[in-house]
PDB file of N, CA and C in Angstrom:
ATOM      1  N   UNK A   1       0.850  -1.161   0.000  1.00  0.00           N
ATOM      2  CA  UNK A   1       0.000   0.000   0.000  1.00  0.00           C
ATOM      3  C   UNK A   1       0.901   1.231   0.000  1.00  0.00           C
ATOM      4  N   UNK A   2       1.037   1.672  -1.129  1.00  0.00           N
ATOM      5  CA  UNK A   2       1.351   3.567  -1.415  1.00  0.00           C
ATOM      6  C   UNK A   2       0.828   4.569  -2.255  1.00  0.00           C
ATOM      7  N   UNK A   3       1.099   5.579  -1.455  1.00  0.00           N
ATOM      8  CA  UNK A   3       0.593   6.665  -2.674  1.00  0.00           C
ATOM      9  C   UNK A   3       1.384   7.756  -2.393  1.00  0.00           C
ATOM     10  N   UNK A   4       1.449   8.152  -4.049  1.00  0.00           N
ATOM     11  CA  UNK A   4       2.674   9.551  -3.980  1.00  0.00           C
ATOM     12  C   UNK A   4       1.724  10.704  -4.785  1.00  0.00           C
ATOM     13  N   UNK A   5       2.188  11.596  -4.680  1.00  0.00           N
ATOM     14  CA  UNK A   5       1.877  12.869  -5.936  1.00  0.00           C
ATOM     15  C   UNK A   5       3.162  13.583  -5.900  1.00  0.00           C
ATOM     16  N   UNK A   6       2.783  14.167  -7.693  1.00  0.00           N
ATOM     17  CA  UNK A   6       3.963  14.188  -8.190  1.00  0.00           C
ATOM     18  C   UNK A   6       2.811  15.742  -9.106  1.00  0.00           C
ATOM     19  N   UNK A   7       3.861  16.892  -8.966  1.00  0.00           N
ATOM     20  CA  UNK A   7       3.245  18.163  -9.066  1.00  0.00           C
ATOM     21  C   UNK A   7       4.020  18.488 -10.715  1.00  0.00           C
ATOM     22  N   UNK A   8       3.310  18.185 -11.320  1.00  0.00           N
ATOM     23  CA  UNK A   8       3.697  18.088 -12.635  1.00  0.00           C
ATOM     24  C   UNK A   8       2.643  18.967 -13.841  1.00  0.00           C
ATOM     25  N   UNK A   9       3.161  20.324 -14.683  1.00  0.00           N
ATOM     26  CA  UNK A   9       2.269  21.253 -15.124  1.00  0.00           C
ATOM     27  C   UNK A   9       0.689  21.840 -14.454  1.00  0.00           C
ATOM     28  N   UNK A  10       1.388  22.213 -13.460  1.00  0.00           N
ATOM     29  CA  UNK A  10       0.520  22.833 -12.264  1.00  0.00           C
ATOM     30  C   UNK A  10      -0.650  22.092 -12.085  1.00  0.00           C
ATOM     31  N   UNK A  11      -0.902  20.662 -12.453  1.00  0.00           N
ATOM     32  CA  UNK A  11      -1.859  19.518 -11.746  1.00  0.00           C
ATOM     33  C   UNK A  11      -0.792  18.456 -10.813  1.00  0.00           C
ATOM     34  N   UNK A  12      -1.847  18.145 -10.133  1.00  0.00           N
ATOM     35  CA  UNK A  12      -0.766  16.730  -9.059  1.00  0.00           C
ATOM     36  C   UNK A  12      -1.389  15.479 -10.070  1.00  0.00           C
ATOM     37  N   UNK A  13      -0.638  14.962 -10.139  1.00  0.00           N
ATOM     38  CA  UNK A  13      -0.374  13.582 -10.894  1.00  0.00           C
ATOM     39  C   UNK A  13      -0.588  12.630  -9.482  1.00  0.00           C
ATOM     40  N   UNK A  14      -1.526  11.561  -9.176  1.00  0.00           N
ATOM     41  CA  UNK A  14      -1.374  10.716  -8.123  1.00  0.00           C
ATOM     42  C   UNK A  14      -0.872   9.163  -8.714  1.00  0.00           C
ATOM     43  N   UNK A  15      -0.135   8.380  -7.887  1.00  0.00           N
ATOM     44  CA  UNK A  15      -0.363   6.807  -8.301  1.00  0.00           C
ATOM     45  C   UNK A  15      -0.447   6.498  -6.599  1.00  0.00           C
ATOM     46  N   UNK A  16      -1.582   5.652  -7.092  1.00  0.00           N
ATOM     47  CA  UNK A  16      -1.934   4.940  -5.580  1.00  0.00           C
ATOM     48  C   UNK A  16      -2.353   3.441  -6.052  1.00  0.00           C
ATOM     49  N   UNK A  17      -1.617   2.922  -4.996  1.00  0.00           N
ATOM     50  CA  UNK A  17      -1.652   0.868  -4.923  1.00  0.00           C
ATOM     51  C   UNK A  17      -2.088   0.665  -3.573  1.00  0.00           C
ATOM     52  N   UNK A  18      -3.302  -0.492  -3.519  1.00  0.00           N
ATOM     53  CA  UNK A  18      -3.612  -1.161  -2.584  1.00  0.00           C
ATOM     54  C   UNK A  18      -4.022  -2.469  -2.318  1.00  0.00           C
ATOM     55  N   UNK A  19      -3.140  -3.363  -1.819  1.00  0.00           N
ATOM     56  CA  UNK A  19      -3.065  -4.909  -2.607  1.00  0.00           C
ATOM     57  C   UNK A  19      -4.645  -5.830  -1.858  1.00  0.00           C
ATOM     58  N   UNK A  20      -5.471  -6.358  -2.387  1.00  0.00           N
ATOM     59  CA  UNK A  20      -6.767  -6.473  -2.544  1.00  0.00           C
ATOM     60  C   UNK A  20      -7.891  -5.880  -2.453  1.00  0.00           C
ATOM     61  N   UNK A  21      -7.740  -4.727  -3.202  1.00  0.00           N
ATOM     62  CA  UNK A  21      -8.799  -3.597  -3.356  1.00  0.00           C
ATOM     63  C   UNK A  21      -8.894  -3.463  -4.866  1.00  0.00           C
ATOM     64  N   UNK A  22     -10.194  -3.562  -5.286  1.00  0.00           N
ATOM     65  CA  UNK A  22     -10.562  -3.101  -7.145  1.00  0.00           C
ATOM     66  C   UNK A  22     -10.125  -2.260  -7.141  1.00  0.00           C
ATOM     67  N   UNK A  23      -9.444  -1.989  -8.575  1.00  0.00           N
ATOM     68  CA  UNK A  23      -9.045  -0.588  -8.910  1.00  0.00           C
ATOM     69  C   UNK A  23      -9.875   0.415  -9.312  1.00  0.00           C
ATOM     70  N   UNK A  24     -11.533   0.390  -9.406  1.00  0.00           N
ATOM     71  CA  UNK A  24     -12.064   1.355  -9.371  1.00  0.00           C
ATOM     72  C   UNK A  24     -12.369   1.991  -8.006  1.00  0.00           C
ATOM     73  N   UNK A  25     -12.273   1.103  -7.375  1.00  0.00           N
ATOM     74  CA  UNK A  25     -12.459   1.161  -5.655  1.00  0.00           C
ATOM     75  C   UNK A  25     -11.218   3.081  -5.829  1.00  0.00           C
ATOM     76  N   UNK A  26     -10.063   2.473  -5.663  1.00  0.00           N
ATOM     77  CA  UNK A  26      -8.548   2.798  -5.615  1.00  0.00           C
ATOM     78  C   UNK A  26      -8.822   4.169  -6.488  1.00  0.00           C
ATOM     79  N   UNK A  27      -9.460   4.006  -7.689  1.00  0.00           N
ATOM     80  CA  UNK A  27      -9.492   5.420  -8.345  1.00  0.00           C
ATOM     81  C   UNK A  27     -10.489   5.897  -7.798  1.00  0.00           C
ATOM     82  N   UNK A  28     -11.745   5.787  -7.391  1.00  0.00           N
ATOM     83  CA  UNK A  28     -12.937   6.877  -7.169  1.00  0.00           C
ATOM     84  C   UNK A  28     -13.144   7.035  -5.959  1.00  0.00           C
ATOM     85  N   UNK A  29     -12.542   6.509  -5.066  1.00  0.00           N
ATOM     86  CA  UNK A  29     -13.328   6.691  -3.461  1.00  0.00           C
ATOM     87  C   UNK A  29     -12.471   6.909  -2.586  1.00  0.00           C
ATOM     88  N   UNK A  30     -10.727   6.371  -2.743  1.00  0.00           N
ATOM     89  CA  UNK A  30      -9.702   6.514  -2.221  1.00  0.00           C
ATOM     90  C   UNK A  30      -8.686   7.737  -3.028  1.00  0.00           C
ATOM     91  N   UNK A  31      -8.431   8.681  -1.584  1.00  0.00           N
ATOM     92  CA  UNK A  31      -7.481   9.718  -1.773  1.00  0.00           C
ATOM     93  C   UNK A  31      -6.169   9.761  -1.659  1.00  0.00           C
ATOM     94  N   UNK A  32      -5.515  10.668  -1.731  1.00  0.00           N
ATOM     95  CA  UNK A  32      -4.050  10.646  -0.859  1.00  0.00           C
ATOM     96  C   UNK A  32      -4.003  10.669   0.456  1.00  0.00           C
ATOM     97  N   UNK A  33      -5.187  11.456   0.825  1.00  0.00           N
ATOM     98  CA  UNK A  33      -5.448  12.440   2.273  1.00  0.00           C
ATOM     99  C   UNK A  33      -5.663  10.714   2.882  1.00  0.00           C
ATOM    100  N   UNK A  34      -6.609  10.212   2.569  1.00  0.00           N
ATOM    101  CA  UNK A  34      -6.954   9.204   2.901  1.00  0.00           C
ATOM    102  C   UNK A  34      -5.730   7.670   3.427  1.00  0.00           C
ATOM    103  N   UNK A  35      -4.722   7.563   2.474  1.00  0.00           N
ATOM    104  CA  UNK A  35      -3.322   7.336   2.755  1.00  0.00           C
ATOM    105  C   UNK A  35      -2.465   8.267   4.348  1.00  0.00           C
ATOM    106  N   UNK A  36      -2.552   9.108   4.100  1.00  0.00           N
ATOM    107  CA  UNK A  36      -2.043  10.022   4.950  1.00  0.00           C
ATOM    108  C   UNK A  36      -2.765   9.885   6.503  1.00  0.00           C
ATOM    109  N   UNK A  37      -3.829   9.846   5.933  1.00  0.00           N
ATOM    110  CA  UNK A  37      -4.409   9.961   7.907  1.00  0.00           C
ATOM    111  C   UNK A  37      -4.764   8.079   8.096  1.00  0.00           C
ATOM    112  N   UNK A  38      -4.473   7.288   7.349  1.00  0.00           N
ATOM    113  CA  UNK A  38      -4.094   6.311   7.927  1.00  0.00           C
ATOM    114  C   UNK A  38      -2.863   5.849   8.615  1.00  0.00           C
ATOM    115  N   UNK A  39      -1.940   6.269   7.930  1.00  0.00           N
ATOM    116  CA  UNK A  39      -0.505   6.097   8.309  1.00  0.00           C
ATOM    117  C   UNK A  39      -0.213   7.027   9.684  1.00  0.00           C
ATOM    118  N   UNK A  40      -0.460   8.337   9.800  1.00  0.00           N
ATOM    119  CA  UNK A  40      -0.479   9.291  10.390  1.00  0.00           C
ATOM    120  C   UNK A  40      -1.363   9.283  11.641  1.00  0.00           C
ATOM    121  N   UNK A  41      -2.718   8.311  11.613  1.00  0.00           N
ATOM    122  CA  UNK A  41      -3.707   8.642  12.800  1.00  0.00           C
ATOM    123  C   UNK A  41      -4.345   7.619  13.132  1.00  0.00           C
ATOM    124  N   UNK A  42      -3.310   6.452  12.566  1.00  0.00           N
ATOM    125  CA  UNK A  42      -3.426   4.854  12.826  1.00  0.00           C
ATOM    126  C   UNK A  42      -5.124   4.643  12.843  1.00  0.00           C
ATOM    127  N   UNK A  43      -5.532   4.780  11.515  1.00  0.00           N
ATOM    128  CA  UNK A  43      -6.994   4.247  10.999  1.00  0.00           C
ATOM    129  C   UNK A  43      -6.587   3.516  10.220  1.00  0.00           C
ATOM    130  N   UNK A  44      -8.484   2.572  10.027  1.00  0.00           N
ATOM    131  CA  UNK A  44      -8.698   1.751   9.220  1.00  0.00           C
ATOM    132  C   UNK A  44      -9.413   1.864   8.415  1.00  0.00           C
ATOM    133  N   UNK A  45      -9.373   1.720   7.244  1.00  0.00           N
ATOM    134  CA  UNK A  45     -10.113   2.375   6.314  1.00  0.00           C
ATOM    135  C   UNK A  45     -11.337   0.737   5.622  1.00  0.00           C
ATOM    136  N   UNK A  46     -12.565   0.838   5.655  1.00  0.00           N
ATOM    137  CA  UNK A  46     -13.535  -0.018   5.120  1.00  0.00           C
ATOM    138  C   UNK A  46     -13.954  -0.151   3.966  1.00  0.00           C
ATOM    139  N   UNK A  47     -13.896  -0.313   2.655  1.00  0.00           N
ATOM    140  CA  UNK A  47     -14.857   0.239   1.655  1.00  0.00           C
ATOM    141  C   UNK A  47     -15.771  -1.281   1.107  1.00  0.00           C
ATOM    142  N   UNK A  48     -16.858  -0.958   0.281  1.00  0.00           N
ATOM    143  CA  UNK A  48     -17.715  -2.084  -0.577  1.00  0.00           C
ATOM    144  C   UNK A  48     -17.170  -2.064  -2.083  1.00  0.00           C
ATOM    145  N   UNK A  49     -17.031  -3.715  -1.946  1.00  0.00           N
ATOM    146  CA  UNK A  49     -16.521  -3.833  -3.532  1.00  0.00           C
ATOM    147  C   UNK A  49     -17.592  -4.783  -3.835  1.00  0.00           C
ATOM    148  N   UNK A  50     -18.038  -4.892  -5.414  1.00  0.00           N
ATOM    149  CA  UNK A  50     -18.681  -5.674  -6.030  1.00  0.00           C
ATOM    150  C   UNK A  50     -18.260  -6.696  -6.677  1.00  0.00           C
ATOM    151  N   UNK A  51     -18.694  -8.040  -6.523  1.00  0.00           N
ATOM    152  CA  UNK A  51     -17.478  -9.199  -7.370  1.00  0.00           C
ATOM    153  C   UNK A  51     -18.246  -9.926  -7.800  1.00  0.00           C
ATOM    154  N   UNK A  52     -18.288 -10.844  -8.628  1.00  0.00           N
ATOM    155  CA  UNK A  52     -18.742 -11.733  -9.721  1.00  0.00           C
ATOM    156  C   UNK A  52     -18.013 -12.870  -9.338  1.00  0.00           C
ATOM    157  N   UNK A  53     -18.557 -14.234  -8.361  1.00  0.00           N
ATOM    158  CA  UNK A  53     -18.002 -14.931  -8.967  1.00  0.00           C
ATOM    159  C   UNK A  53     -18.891 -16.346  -9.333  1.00  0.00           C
ATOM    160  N   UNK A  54     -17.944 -17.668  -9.603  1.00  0.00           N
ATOM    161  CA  UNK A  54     -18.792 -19.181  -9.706  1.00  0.00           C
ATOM    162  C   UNK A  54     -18.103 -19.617  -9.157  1.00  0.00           C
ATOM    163  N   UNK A  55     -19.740 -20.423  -8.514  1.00  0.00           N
ATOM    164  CA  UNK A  55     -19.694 -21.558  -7.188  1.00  0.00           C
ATOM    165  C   UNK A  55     -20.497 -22.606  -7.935  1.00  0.00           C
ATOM    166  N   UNK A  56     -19.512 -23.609  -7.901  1.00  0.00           N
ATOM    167  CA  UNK A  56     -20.405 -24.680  -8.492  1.00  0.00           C
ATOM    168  C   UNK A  56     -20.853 -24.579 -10.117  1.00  0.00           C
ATOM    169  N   UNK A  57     -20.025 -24.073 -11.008  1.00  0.00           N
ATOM    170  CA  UNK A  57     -20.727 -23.843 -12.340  1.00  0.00           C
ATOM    171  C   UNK A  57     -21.869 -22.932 -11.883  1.00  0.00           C
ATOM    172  N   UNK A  58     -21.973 -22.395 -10.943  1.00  0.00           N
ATOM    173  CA  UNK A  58     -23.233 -20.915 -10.660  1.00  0.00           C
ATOM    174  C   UNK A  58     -22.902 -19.419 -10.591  1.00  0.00           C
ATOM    175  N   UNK A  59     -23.033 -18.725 -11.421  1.00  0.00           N
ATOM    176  CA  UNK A  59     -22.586 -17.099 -11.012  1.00  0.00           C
ATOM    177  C   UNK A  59     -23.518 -16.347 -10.205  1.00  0.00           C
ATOM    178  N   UNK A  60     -22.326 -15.906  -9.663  1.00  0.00           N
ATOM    179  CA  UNK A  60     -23.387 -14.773  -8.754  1.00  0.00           C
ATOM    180  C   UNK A  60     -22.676 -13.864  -8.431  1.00  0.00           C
ATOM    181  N   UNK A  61     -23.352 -12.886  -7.872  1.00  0.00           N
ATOM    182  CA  UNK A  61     -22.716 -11.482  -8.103  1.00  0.00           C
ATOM    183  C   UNK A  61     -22.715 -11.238  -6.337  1.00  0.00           C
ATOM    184  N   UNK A  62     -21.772 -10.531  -5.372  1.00  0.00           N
ATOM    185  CA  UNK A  62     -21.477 -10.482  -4.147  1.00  0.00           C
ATOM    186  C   UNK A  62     -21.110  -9.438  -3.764  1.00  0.00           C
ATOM    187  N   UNK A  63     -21.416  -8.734  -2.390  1.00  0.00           N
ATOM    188  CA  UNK A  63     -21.100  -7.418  -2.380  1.00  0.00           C
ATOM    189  C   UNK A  63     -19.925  -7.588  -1.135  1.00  0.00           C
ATOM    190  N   UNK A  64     -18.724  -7.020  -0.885  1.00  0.00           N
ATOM    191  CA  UNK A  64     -17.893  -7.574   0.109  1.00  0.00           C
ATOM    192  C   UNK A  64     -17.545  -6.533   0.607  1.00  0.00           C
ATOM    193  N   UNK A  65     -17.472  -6.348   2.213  1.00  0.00           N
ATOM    194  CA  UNK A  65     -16.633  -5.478   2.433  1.00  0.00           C
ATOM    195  C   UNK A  65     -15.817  -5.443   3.024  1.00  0.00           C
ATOM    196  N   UNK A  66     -14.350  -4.967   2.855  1.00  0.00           N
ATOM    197  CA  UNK A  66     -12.825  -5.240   3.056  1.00  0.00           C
ATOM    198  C   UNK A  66     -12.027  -3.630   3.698  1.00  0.00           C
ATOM    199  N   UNK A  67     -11.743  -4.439   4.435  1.00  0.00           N
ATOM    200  CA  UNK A  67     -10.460  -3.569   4.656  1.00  0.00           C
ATOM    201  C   UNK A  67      -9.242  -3.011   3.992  1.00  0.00           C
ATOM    202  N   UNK A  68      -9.661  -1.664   3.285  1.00  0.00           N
ATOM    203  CA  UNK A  68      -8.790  -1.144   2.582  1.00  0.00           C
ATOM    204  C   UNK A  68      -7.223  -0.927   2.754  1.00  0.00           C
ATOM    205  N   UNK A  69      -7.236   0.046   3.705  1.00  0.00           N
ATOM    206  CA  UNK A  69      -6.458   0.786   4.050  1.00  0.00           C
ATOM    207  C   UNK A  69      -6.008   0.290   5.632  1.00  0.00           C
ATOM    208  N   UNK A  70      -5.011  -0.433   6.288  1.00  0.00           N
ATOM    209  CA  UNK A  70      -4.305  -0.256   7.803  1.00  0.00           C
ATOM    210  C   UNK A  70      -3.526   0.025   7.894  1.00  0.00           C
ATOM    211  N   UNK A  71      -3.152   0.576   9.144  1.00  0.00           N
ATOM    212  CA  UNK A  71      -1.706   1.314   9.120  1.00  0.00           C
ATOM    213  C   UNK A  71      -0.886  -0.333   9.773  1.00  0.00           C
ATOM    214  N   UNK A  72      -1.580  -1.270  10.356  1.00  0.00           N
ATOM    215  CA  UNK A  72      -0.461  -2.299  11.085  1.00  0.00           C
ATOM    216  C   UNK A  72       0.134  -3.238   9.612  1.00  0.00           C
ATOM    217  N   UNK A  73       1.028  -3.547   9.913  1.00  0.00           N
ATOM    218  CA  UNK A  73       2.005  -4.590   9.226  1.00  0.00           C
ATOM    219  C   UNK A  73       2.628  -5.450  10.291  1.00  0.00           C
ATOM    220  N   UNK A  74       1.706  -6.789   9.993  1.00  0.00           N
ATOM    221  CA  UNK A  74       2.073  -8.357  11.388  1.00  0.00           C
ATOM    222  C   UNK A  74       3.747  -8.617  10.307  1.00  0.00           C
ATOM    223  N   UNK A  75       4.048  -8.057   9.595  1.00  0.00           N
ATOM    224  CA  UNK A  75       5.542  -8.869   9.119  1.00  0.00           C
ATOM    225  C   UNK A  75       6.452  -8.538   9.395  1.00  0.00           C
ATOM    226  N   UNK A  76       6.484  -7.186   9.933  1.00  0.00           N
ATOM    227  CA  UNK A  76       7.923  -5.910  10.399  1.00  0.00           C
ATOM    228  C   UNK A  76       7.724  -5.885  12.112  1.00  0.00           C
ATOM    229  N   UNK A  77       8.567  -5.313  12.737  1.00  0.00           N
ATOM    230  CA  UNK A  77       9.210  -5.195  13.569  1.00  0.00           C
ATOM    231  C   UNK A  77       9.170  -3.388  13.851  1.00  0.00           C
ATOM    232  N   UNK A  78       8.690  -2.643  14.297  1.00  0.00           N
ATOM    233  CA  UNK A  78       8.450  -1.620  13.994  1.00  0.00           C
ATOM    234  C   UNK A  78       9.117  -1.204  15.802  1.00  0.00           C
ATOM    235  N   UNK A  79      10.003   0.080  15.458  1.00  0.00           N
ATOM    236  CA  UNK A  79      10.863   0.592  16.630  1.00  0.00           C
ATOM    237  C   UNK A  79       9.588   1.589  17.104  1.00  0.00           C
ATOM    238  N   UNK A  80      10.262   1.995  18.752  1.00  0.00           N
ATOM    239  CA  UNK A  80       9.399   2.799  19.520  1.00  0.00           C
ATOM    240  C   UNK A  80       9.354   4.270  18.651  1.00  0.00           C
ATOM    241  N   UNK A  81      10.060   4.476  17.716  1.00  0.00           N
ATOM    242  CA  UNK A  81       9.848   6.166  16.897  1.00  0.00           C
ATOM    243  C   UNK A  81       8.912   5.940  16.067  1.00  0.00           C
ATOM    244  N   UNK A  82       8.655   4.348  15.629  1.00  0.00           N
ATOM    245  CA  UNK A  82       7.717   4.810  14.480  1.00  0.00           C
ATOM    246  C   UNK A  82       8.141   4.385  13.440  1.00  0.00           C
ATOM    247  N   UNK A  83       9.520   5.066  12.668  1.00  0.00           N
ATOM    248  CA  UNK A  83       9.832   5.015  11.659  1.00  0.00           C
ATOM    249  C   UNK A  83      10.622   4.160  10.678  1.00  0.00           C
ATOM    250  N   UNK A  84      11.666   3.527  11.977  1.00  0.00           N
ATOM    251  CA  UNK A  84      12.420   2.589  11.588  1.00  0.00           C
ATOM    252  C   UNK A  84      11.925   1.133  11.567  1.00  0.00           C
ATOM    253  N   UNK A  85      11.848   0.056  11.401  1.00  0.00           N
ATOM    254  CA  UNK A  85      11.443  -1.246  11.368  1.00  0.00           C
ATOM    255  C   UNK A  85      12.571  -2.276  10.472  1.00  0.00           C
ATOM    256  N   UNK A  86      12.138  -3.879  11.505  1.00  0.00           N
ATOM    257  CA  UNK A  86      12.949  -5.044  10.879  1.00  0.00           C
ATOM    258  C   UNK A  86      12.351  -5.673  10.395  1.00  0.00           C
ATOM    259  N   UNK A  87      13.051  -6.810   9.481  1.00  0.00           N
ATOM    260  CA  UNK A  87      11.952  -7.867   8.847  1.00  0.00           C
ATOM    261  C   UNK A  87      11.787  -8.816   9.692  1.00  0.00           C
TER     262      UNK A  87
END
């Protein structure tokens, strides 16, 4: 999970990644700000995604909702400042 902007002919250019979230999710509902005050104000961010799938040779369509955005990472080692971390 990142996101940068990049101030390029007086518009901000964003790229933002968030690993199991649709990417329309990622383009229309998720911000930078939104990045920022997770990391920053240790939130969790919720959103609804729509999915299609088959069960049994049956389609069906499912509405899910996932956890976008956390600031924890169970894989690092994270020091009392915050900033530094181990693997």
């Amino acid at each position: 999970m990142y996101s940068y902007r990049k101030d390029e002919y007086e518009k901000y250019l964003e790229n933002k990644t968030a690993k199991g979230v649709k990417k329309n999710v990622i383009r229309r509902e998720i911000n930078h700000s939104d990045y920022r005050d997770t990391l920053f104000n240790d939130m969790k961010t919720h959103h609804q995604m729509q999915s299609i799938r088959s069960e049994l040779h049956q389609i069906s369509s499912h509405q899910l909702n996932k956890v976008s955005l956390s600031p924890f990472d169970n894989k690092r080692y994270i020091l009392s400042d915050g900033i530094i971390s181990y693997a």
